[in-house]
PDB file of N, CA and C in Angstrom:
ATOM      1  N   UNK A   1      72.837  93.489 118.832  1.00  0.00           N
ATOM      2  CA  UNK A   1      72.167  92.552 117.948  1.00  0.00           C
ATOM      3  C   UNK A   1      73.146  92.126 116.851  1.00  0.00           C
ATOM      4  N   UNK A   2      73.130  90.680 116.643  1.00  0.00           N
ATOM      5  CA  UNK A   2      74.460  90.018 115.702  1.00  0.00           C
ATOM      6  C   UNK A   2      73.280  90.569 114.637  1.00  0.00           C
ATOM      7  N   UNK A   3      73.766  90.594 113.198  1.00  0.00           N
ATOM      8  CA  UNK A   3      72.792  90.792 111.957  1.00  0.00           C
ATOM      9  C   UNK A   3      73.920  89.209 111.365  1.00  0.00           C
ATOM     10  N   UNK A   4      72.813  88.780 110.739  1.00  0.00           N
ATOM     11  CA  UNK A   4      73.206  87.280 109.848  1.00  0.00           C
ATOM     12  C   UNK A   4      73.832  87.906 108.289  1.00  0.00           C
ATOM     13  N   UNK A   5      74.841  86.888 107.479  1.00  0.00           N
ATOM     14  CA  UNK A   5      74.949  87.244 106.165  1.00  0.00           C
ATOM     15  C   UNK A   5      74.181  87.530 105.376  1.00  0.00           C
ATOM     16  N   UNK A   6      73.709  88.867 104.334  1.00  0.00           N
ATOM     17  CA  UNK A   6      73.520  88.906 103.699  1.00  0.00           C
ATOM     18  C   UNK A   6      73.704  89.289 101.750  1.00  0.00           C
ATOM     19  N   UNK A   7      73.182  88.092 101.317  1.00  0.00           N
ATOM     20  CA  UNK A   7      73.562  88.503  99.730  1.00  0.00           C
ATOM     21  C   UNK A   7      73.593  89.731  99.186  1.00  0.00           C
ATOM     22  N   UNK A   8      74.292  89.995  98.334  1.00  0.00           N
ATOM     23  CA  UNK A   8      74.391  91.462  97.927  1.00  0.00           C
ATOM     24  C   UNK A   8      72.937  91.490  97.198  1.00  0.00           C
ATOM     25  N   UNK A   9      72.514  92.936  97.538  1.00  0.00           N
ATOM     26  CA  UNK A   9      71.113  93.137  97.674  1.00  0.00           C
ATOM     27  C   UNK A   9      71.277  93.899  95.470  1.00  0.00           C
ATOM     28  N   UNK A  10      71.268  92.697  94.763  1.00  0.00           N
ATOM     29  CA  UNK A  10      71.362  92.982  93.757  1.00  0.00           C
ATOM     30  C   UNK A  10      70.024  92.730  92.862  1.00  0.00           C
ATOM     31  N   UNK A  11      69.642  93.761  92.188  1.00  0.00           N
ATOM     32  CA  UNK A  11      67.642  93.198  91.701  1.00  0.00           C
ATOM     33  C   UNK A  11      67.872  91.522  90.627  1.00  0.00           C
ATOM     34  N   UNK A  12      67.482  91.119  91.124  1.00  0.00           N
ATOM     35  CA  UNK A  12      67.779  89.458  90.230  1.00  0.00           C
ATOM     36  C   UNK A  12      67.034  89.673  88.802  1.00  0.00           C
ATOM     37  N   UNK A  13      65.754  90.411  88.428  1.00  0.00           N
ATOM     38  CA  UNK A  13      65.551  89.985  87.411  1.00  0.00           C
ATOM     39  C   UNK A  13      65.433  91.645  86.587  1.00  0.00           C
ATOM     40  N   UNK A  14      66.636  92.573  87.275  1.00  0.00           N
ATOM     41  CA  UNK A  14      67.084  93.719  86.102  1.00  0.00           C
ATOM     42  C   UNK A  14      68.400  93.628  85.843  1.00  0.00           C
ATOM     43  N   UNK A  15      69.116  94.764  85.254  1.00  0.00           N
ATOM     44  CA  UNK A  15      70.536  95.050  85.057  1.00  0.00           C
ATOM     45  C   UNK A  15      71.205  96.106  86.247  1.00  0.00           C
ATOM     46  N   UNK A  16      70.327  96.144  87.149  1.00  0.00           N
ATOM     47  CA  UNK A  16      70.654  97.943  87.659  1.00  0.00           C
ATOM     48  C   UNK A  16      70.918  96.941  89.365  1.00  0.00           C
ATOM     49  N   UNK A  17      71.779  97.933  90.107  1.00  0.00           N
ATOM     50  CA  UNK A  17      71.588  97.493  91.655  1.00  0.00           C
ATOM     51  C   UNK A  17      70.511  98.843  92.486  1.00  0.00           C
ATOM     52  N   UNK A  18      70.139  98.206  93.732  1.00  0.00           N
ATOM     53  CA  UNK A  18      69.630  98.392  94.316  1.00  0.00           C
ATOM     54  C   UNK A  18      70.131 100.376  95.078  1.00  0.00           C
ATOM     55  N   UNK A  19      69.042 100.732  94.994  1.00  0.00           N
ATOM     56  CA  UNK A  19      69.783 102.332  94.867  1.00  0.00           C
ATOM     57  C   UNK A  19      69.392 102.684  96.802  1.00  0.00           C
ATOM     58  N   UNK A  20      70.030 103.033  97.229  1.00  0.00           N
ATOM     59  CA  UNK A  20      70.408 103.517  98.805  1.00  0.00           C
ATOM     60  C   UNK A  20      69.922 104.456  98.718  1.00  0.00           C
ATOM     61  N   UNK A  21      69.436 105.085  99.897  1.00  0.00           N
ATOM     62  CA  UNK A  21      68.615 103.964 101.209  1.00  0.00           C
ATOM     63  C   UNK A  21      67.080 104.004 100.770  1.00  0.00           C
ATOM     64  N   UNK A  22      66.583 103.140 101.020  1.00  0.00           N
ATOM     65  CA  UNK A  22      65.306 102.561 100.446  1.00  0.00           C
ATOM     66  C   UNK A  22      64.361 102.732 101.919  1.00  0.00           C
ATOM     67  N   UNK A  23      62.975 102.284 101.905  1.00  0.00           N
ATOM     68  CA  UNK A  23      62.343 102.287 103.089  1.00  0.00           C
ATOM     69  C   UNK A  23      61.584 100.493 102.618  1.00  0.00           C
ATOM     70  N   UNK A  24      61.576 100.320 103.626  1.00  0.00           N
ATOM     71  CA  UNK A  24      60.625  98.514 103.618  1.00  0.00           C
ATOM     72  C   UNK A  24      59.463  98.642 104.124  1.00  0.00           C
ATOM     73  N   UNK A  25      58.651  98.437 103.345  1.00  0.00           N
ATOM     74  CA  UNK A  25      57.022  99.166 103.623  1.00  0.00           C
ATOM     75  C   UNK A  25      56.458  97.001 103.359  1.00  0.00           C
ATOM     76  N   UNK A  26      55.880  97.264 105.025  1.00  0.00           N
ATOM     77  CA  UNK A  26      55.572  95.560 105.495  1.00  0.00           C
ATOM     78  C   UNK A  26      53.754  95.846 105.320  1.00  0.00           C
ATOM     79  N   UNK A  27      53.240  94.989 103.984  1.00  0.00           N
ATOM     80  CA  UNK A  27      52.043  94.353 103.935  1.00  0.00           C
ATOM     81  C   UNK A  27      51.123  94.492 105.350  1.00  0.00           C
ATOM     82  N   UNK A  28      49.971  95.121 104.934  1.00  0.00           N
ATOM     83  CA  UNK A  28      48.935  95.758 105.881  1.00  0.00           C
ATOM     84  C   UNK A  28      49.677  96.562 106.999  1.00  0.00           C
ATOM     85  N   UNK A  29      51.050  97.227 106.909  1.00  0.00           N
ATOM     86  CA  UNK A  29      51.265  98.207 108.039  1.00  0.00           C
ATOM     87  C   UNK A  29      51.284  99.482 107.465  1.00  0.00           C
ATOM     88  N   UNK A  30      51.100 100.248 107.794  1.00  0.00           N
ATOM     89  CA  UNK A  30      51.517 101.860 107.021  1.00  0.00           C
ATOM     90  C   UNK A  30      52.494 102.378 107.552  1.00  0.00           C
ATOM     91  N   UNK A  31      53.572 101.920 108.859  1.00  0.00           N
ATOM     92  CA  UNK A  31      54.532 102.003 108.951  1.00  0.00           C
ATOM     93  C   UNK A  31      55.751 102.020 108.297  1.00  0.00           C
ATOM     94  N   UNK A  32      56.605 102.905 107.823  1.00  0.00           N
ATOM     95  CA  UNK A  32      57.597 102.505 107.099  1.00  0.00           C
ATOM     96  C   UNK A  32      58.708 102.125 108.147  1.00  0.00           C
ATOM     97  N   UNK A  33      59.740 101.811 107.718  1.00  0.00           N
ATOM     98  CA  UNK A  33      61.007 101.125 108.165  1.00  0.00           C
ATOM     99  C   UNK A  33      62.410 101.739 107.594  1.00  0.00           C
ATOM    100  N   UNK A  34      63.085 103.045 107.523  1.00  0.00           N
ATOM    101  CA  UNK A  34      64.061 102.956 107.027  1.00  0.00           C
ATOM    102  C   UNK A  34      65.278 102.294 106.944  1.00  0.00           C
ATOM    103  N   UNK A  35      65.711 102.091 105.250  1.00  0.00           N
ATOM    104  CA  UNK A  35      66.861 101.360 105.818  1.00  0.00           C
ATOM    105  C   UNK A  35      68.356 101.745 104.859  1.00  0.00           C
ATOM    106  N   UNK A  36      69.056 102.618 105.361  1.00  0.00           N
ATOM    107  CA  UNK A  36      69.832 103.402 104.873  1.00  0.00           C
ATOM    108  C   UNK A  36      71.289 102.192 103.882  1.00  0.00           C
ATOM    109  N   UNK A  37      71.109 101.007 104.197  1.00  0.00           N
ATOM    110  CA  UNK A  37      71.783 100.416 103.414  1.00  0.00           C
ATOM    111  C   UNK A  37      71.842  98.246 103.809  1.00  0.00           C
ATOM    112  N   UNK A  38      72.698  97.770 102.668  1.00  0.00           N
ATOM    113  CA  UNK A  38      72.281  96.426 102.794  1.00  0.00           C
ATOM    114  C   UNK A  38      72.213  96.295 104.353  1.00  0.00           C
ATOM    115  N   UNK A  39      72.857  96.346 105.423  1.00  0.00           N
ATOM    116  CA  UNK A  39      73.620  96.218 106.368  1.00  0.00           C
ATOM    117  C   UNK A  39      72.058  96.136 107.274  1.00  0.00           C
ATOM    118  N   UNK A  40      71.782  97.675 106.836  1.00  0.00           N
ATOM    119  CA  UNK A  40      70.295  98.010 107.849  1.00  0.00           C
ATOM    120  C   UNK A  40      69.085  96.608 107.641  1.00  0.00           C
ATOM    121  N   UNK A  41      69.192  96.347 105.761  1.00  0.00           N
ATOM    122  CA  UNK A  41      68.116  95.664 105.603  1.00  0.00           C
ATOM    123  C   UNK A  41      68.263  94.233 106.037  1.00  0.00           C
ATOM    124  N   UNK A  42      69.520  93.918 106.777  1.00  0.00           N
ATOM    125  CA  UNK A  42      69.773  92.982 106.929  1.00  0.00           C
ATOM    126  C   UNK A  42      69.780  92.409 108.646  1.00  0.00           C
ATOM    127  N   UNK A  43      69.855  93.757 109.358  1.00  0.00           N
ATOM    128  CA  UNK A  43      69.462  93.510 110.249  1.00  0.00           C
ATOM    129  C   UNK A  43      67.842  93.762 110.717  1.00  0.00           C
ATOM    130  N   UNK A  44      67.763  94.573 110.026  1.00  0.00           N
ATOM    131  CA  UNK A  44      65.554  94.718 110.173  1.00  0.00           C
ATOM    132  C   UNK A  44      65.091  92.856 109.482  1.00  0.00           C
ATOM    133  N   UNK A  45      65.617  92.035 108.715  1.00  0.00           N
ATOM    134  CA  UNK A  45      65.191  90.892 108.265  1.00  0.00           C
ATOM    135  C   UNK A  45      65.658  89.931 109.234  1.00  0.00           C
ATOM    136  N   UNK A  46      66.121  90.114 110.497  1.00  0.00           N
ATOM    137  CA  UNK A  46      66.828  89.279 110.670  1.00  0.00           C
ATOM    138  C   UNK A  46      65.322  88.298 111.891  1.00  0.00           C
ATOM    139  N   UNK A  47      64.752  87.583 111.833  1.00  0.00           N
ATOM    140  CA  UNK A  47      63.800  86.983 112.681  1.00  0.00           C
ATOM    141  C   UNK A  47      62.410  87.707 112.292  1.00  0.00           C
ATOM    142  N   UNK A  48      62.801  88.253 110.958  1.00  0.00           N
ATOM    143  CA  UNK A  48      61.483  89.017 110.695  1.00  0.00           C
ATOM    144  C   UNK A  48      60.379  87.726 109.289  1.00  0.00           C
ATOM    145  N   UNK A  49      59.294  87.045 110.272  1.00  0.00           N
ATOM    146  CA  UNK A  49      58.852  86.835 109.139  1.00  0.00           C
ATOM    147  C   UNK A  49      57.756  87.370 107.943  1.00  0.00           C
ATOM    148  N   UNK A  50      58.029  87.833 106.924  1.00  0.00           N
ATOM    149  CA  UNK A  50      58.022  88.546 105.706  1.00  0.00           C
ATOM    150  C   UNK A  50      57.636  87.997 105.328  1.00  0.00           C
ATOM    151  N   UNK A  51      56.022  88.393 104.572  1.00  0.00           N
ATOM    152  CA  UNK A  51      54.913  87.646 103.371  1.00  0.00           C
ATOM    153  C   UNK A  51      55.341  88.240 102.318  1.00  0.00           C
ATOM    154  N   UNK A  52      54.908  87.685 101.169  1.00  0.00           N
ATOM    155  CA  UNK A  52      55.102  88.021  99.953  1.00  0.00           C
ATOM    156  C   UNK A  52      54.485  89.067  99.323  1.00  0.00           C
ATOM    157  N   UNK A  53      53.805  90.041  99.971  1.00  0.00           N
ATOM    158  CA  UNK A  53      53.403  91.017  99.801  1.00  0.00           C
ATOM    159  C   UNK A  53      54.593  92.273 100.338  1.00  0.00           C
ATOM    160  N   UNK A  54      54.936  91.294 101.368  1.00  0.00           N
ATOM    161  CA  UNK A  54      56.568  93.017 101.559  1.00  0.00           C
ATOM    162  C   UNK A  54      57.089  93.252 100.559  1.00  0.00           C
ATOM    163  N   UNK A  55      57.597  94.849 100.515  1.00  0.00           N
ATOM    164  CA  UNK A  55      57.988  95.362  99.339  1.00  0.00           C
ATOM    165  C   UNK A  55      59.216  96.290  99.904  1.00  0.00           C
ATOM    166  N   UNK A  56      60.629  96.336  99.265  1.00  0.00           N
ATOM    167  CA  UNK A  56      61.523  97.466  99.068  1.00  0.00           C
ATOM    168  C   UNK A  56      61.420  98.563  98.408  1.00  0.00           C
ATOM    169  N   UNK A  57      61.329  99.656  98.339  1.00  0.00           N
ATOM    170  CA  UNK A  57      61.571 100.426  97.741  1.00  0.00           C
ATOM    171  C   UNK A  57      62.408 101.566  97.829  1.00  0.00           C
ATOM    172  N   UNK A  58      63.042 101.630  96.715  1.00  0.00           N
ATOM    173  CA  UNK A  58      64.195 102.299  96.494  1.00  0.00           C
ATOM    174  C   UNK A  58      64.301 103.704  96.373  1.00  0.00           C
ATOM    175  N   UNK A  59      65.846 104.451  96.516  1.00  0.00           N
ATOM    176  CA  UNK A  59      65.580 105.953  96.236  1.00  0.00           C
ATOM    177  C   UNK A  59      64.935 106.534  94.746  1.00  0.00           C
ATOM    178  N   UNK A  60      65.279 105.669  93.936  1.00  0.00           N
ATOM    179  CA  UNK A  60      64.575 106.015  92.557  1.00  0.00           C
ATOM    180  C   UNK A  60      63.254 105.523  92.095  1.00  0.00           C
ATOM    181  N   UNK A  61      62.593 104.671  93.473  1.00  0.00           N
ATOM    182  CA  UNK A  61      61.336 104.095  93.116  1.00  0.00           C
ATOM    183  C   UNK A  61      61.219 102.785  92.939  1.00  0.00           C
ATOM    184  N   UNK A  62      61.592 102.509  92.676  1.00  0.00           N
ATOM    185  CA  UNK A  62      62.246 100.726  92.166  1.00  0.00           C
ATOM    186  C   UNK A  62      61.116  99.937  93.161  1.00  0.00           C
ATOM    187  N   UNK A  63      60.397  99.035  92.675  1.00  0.00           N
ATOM    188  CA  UNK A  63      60.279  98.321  93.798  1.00  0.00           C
ATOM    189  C   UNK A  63      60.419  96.788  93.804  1.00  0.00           C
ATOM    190  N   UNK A  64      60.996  96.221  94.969  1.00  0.00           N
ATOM    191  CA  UNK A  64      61.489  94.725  94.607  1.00  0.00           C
ATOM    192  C   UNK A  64      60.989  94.004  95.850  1.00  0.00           C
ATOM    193  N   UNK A  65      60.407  92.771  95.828  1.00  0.00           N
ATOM    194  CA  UNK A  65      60.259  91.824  96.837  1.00  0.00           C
ATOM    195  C   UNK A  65      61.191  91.346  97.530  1.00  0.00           C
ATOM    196  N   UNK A  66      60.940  90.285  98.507  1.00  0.00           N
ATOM    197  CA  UNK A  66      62.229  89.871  99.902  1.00  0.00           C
ATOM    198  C   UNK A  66      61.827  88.614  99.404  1.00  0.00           C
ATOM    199  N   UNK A  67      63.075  87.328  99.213  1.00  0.00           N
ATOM    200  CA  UNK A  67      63.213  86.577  99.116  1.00  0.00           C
ATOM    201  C   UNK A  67      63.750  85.855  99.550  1.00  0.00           C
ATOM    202  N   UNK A  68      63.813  84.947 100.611  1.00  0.00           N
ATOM    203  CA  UNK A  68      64.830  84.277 101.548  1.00  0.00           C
ATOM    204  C   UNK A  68      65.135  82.540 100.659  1.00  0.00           C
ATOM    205  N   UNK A  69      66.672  83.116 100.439  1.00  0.00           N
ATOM    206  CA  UNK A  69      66.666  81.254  99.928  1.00  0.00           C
ATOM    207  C   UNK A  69      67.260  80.250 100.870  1.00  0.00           C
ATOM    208  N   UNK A  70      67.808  79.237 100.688  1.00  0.00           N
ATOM    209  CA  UNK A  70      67.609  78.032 101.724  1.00  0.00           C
ATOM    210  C   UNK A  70      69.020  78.263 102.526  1.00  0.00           C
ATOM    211  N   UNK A  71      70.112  79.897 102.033  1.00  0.00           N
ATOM    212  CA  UNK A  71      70.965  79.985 103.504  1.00  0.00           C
ATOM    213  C   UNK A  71      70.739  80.874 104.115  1.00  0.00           C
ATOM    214  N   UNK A  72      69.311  81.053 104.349  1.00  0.00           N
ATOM    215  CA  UNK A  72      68.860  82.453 105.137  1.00  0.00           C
ATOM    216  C   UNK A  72      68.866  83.490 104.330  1.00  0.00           C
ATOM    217  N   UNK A  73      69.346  83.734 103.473  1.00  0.00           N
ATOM    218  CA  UNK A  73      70.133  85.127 102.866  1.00  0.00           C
ATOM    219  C   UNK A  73      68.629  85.998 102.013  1.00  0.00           C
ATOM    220  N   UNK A  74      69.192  87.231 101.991  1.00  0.00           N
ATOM    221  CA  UNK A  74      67.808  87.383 101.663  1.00  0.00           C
ATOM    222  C   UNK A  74      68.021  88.472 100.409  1.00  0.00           C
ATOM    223  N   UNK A  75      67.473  87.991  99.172  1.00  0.00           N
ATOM    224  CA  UNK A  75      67.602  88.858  97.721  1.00  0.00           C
ATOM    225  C   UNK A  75      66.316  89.631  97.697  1.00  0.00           C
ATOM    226  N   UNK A  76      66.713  90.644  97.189  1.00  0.00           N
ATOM    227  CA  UNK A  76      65.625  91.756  96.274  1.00  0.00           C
ATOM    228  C   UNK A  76      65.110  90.797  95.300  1.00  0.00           C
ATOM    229  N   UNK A  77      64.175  91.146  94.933  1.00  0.00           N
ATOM    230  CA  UNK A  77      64.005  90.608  93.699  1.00  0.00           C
ATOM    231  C   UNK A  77      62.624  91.553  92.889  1.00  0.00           C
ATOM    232  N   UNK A  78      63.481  92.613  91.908  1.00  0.00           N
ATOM    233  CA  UNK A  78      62.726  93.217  91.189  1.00  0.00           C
ATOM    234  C   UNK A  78      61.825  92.932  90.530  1.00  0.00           C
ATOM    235  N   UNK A  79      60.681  93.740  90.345  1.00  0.00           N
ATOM    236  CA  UNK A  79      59.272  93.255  89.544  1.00  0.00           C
ATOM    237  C   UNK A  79      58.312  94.433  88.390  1.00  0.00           C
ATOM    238  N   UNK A  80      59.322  95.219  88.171  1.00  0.00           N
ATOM    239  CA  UNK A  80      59.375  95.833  87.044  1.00  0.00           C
ATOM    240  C   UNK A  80      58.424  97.781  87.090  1.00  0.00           C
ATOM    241  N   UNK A  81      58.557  97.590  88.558  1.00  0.00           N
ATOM    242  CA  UNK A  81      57.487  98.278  89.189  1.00  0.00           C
ATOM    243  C   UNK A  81      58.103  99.796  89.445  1.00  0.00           C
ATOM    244  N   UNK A  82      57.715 100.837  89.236  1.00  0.00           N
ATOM    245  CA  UNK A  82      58.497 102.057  89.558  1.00  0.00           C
ATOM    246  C   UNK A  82      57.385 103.355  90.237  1.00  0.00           C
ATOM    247  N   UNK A  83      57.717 103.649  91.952  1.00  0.00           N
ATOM    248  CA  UNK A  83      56.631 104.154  92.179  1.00  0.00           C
ATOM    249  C   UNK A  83      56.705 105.970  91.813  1.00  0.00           C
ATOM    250  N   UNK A  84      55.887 106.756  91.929  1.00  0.00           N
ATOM    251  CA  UNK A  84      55.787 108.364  91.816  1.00  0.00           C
ATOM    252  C   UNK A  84      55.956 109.035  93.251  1.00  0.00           C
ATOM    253  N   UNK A  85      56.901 109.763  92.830  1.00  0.00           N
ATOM    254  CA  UNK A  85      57.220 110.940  94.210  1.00  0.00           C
ATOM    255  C   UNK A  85      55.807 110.888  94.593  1.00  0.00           C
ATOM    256  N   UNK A  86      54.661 111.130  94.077  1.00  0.00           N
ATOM    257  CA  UNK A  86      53.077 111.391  94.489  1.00  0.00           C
ATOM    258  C   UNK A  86      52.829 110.067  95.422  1.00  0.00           C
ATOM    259  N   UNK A  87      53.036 108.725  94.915  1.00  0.00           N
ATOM    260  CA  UNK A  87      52.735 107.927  95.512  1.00  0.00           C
ATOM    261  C   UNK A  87      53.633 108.101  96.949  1.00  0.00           C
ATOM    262  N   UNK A  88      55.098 107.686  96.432  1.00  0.00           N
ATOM    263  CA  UNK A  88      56.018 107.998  97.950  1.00  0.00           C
ATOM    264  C   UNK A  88      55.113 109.386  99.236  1.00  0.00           C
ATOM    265  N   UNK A  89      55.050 110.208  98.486  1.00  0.00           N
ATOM    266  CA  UNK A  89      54.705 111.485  99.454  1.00  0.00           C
ATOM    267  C   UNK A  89      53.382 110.523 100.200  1.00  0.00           C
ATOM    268  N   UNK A  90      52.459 109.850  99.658  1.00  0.00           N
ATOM    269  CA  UNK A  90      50.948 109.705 100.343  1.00  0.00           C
ATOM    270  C   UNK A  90      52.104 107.888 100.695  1.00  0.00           C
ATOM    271  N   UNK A  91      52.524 107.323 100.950  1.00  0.00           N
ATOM    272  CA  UNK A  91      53.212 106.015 102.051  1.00  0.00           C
ATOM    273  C   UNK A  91      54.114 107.150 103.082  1.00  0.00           C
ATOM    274  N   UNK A  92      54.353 108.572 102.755  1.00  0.00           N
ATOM    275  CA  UNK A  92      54.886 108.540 103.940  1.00  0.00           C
ATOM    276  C   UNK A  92      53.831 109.560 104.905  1.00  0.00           C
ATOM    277  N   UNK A  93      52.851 109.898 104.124  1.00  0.00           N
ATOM    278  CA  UNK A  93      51.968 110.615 104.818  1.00  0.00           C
ATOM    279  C   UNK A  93      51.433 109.682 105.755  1.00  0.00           C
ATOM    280  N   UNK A  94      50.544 108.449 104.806  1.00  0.00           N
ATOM    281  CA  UNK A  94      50.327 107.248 105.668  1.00  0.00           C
ATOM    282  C   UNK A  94      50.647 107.115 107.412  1.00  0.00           C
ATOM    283  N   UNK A  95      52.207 106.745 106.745  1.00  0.00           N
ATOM    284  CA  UNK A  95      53.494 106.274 107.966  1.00  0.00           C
ATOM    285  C   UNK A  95      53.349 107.656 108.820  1.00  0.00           C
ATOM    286  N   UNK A  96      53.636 109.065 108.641  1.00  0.00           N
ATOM    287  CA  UNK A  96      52.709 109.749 109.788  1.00  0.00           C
ATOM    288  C   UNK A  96      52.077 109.980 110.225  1.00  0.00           C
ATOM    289  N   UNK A  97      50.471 110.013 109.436  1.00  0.00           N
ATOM    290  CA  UNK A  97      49.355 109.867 110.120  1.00  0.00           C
ATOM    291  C   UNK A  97      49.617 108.757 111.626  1.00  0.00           C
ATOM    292  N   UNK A  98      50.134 107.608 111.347  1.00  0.00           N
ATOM    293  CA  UNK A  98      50.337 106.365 112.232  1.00  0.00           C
ATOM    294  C   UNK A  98      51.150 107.335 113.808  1.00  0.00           C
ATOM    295  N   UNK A  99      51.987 107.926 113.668  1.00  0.00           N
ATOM    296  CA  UNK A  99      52.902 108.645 114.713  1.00  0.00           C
ATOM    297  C   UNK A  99      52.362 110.023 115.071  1.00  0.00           C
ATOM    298  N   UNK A 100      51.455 110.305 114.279  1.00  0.00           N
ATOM    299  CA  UNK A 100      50.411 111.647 114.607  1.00  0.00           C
ATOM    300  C   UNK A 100      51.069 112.669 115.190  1.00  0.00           C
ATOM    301  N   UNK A 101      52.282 112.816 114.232  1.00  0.00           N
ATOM    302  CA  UNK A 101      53.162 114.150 114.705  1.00  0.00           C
ATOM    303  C   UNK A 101      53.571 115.029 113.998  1.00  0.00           C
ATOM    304  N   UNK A 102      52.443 115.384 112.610  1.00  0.00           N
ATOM    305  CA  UNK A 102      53.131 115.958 111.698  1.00  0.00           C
ATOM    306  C   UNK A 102      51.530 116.490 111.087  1.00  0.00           C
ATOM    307  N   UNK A 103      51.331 117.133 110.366  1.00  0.00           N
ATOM    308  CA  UNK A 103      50.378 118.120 109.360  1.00  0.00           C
ATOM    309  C   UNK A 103      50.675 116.997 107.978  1.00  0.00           C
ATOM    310  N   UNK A 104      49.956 116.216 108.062  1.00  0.00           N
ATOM    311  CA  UNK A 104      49.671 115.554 106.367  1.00  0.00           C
ATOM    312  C   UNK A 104      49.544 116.396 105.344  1.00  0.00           C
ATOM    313  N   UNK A 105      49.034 117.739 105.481  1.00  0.00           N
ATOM    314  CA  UNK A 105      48.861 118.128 104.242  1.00  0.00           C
ATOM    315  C   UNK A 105      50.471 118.925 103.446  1.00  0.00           C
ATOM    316  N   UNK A 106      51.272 118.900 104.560  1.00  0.00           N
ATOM    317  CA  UNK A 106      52.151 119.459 104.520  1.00  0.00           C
ATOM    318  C   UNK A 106      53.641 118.602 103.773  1.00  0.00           C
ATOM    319  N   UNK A 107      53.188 116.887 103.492  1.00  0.00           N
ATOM    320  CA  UNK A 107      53.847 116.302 103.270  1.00  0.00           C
ATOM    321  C   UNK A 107      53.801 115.871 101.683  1.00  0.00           C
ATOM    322  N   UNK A 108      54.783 116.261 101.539  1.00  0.00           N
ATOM    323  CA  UNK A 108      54.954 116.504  99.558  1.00  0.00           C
ATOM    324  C   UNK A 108      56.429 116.781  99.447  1.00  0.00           C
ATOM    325  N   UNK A 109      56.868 115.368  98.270  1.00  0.00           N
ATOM    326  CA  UNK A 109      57.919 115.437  98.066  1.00  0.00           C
ATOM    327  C   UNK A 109      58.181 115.399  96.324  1.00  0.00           C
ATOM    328  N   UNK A 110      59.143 116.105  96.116  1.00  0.00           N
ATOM    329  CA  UNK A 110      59.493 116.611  94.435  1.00  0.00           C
ATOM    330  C   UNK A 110      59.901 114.811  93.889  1.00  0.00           C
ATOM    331  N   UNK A 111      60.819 114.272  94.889  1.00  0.00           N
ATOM    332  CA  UNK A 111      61.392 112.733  94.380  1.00  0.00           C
ATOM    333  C   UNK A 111      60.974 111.673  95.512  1.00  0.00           C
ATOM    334  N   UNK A 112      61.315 110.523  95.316  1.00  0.00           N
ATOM    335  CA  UNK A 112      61.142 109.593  95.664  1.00  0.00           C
ATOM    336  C   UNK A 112      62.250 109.188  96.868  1.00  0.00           C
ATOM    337  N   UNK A 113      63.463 109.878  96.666  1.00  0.00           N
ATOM    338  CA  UNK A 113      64.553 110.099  97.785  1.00  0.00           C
ATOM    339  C   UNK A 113      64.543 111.066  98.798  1.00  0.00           C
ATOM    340  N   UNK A 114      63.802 112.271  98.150  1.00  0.00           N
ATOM    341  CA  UNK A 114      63.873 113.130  98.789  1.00  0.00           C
ATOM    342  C   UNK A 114      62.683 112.441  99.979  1.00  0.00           C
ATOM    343  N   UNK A 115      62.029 111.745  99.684  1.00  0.00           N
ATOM    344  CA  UNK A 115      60.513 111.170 100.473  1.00  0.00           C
ATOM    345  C   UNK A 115      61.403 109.961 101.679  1.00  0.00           C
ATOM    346  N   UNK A 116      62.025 109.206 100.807  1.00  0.00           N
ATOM    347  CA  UNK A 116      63.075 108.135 101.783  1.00  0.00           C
ATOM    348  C   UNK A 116      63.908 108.834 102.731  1.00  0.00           C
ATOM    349  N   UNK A 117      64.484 110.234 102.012  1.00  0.00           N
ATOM    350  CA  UNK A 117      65.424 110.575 102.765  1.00  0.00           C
ATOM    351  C   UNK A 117      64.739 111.159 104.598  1.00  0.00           C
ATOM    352  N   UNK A 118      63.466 111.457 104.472  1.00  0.00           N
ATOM    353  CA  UNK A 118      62.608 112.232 105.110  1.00  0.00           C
ATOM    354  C   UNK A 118      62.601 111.664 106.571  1.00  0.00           C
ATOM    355  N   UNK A 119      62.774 109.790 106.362  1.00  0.00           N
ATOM    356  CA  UNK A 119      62.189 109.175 107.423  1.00  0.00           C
ATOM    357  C   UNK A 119      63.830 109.126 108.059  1.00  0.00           C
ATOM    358  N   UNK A 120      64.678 109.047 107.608  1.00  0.00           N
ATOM    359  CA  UNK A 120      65.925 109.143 108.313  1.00  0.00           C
ATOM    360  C   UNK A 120      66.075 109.504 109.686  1.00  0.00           C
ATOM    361  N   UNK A 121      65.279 110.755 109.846  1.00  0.00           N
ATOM    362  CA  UNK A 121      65.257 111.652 111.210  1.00  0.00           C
ATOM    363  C   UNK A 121      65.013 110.371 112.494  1.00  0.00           C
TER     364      UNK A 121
END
């Protein structure tokens, strides 16, 4: 699979960049998507069409929207939003309940990376 150019995945409306590897959690799925860096998010976007409800989120929580401007390219674009290891732990409980291969109650993470880092496997 060719992956198309993408802009450096920089948050447009903070000071900070985008913290590795993030998961892309797609509007009404409970599926997550890992994506260990620009490269990944650039090939998971590539023919993917994305409502404005998709969301990035980052190893520190961060969360930023997908924005495609008129050369394909596709920016973060931060919205001031920062989620809780609590929240991360119940999107990735979610995302296993969906693959029904794991003990939900068992899924609890101290950070928000440690929760990203999880889906790697």
């Amino acid at each position: 699979m060719r992956c198309q150019p993408l802009s450096r995945a920089l948050c447009l409306l903070e000071k900070f960049m985008v913290n590795w590897p993030c998961i892309l959690k797609l509007d009404g799925d409970d599926e997550l998507i890992y994506l260990g860096s620009e490269t990944d998010l650039n090939c998971e976007c590539v023919g993917l069409i994305f409502s404005s409800d998709d969301r990035v989120i980052d190893s520190e929580g961060f969360v930023y929207s997908l924005v495609s401007d008129a050369s394909t390219a596709i920016n973060l674009v931060g919205n001031s939003v920062q989620i809780s290891a609590e929240d991360a732990s119940r999107l990735i409980q979610c995302h296993e309940f969906c693959r029904a291969e794991v003990c939900l109650t068992k899924i609890q993470f101290e950070t928000v990376s440690d929760a990203i880092k999880c889906l790697k496997s």
